[in-house]
N, C-alpha and C. Protein backbone atom coordinates (compact mmCIF):
# COMPACT_ATOMS: atom_id res chain seq x y z
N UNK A 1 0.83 -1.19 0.00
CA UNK A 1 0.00 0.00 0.00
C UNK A 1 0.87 1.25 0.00
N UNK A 2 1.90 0.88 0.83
CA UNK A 2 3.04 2.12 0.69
C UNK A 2 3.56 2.69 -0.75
N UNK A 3 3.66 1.74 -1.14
CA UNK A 3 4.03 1.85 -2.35
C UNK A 3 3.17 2.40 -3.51
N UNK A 4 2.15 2.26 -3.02
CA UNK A 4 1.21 3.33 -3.87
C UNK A 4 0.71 4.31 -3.63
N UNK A 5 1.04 4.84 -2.36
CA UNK A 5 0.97 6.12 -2.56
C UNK A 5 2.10 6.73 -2.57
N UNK A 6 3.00 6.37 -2.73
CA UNK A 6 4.49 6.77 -3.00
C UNK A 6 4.79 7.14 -4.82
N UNK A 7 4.16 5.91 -5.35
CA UNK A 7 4.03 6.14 -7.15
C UNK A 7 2.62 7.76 -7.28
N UNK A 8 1.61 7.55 -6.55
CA UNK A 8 0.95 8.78 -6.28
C UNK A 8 1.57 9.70 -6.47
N UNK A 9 2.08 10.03 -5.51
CA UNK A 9 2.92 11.07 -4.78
C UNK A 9 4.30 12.06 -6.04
N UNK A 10 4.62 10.83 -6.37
CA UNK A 10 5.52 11.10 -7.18
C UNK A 10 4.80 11.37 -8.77
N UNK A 11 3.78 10.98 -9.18
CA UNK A 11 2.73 11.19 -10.57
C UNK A 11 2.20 12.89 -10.14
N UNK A 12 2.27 13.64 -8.81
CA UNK A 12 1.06 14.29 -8.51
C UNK A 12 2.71 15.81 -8.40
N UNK A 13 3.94 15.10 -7.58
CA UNK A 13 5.38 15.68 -7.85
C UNK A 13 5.52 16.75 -9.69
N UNK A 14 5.27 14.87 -10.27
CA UNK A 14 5.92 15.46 -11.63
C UNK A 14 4.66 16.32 -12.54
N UNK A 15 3.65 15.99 -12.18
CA UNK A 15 2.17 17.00 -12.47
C UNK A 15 2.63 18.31 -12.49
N UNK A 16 2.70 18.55 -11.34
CA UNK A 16 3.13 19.90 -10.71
C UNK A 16 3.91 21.46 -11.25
N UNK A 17 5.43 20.22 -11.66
CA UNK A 17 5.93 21.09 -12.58
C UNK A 17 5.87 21.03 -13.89
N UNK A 18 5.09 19.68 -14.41
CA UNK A 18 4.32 20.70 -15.89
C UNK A 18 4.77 20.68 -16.97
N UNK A 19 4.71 21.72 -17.52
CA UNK A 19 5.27 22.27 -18.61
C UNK A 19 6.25 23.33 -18.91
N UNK A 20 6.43 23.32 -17.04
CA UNK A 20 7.15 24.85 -16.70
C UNK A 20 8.36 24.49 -17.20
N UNK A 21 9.16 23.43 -17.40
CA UNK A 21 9.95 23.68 -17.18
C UNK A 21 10.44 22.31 -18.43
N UNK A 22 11.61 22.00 -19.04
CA UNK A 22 12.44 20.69 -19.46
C UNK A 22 12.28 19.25 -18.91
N UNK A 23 12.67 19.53 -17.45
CA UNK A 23 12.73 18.68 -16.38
C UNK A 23 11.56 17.95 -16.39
N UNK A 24 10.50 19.10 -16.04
CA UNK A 24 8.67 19.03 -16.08
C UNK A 24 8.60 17.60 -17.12
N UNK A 25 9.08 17.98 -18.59
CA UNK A 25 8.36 17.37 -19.42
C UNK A 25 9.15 15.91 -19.58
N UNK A 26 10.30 15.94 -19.38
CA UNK A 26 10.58 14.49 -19.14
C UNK A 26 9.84 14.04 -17.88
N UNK A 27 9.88 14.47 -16.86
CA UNK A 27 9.07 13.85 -15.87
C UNK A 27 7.62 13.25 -16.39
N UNK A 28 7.16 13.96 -16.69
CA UNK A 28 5.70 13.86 -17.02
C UNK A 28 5.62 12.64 -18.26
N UNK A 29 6.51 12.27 -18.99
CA UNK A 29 7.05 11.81 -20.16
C UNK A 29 6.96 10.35 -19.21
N UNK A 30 8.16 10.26 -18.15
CA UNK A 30 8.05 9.08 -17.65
C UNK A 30 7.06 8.53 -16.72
N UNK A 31 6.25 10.08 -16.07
CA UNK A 31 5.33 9.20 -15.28
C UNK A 31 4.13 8.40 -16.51
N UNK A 32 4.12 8.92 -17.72
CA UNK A 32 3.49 8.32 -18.60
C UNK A 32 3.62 7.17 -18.95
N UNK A 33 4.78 6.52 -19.63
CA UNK A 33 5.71 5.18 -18.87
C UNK A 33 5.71 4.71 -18.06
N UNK A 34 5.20 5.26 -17.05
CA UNK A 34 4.94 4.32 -15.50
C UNK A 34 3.77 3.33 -15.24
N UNK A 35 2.75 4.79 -15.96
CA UNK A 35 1.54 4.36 -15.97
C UNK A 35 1.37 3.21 -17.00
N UNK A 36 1.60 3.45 -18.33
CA UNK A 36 1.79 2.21 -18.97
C UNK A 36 1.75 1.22 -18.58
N UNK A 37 3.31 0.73 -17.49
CA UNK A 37 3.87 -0.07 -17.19
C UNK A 37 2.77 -1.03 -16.51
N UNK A 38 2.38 -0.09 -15.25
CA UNK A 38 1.57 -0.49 -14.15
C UNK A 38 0.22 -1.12 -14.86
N UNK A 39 -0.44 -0.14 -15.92
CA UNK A 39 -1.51 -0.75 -16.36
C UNK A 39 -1.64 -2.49 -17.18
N UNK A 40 -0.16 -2.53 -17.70
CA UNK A 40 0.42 -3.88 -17.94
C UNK A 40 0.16 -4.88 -16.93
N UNK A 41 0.57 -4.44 -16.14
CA UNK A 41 0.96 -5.43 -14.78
C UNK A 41 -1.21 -5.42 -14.32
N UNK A 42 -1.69 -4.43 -14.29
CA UNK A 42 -3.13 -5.07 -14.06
C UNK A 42 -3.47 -5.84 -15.02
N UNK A 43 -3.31 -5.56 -16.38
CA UNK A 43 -4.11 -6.36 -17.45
C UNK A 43 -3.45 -8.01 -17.28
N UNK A 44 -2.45 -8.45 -16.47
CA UNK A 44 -1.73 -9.61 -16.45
C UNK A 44 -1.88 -9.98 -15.10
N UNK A 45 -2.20 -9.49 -14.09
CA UNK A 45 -2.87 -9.87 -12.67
C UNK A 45 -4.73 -10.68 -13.07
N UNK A 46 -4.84 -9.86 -14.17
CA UNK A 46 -6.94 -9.99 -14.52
C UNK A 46 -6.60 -11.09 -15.86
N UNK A 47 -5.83 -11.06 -16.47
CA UNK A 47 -5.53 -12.33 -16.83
C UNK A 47 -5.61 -13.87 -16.23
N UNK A 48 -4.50 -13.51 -15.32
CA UNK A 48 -4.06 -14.48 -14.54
C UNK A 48 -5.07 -15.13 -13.44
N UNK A 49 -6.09 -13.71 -13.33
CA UNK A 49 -7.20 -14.79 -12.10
C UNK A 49 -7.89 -15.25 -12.80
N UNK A 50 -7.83 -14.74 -14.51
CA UNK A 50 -9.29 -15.50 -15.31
C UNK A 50 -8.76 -17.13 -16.05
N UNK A 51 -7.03 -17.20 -16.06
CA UNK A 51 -6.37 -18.60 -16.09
C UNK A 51 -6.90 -19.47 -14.99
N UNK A 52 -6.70 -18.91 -13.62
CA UNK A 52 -6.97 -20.00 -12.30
C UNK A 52 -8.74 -20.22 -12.28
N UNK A 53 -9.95 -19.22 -12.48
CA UNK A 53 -11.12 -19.24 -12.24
C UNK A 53 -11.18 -20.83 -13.51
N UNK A 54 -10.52 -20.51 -14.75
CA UNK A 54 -10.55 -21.45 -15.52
C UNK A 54 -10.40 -22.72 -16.03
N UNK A 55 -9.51 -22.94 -14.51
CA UNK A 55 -8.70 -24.29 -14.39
C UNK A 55 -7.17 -24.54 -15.22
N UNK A 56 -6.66 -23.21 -15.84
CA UNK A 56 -5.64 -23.47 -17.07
C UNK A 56 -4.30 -24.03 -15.86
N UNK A 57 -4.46 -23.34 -14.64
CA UNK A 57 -3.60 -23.09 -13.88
C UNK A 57 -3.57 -23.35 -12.54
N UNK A 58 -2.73 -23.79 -11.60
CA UNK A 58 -2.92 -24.39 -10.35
C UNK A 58 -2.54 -23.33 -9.47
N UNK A 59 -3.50 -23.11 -8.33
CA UNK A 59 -2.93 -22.23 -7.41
C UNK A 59 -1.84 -21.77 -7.08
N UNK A 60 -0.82 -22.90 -7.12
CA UNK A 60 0.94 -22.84 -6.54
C UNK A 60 0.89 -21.83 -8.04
N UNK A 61 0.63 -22.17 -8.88
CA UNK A 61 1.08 -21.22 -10.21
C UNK A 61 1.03 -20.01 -10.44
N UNK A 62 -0.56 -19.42 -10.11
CA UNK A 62 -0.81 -18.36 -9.42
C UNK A 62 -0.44 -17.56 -8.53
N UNK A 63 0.19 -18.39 -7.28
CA UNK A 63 0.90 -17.85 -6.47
C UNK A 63 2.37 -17.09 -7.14
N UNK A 64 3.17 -18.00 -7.52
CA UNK A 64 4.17 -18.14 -8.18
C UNK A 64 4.11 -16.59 -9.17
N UNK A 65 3.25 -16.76 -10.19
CA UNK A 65 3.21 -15.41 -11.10
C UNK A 65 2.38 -14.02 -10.35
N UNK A 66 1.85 -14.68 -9.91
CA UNK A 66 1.25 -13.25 -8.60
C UNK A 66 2.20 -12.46 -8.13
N UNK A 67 3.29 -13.36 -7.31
CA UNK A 67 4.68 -13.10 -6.78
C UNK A 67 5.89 -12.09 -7.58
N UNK A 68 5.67 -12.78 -9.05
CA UNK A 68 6.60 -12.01 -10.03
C UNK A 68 5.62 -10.72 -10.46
N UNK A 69 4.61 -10.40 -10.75
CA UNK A 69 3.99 -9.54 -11.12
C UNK A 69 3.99 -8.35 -9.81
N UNK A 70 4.05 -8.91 -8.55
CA UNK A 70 4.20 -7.63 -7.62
C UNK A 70 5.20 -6.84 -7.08
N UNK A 71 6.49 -7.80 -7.44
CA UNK A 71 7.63 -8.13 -7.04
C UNK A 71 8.28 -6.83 -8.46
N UNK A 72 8.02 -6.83 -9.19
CA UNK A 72 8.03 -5.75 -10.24
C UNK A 72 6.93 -4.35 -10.55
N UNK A 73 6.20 -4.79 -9.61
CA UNK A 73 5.12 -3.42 -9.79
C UNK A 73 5.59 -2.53 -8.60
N UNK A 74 4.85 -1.58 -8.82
CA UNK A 74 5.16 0.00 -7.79
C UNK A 74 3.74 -0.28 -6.93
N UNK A 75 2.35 -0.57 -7.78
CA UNK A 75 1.18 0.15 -7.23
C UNK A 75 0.65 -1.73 -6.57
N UNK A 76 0.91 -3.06 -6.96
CA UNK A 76 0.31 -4.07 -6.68
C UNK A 76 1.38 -4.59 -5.57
């Protein structure tokens, strides 16, 4: 949970300064990239519970890629 409001925090940081400035727009550039990223990592979490609801996949498996998917995210 810390961790998401920390990626917050830092999306709401690089908001801030905008357009004011160079800095601003790479920031804003990567929190765009972030978001990307993160939205990846949901579309493959909602994947992954619709593999196990399905039987493709065994709990330990789930566990297992659950593990790698959070273990690389900021916000899960």
């Amino acid at each position: 949970m810390n961790k998401k409001y920390l990626f917050i925090g830092v999306l709401l940081i690089l908001g801030v300064t905008g357009c004011s400035s160079k800095a601003g727009n790479i920031g804003l550039g990567a929190g765009a990239a972030g978001a990307a990223y993160e939205y990846s990592n949901k579309r493959a979490i909602e994947k992954l519970d619709k593999d196990l609801q399905e039987g493709k996949i065994t709990k330990d498996e789930y566990d297992r890629r659950l593990r790698e998917i959070e273990s690389r995210s900021i916000v899960y």
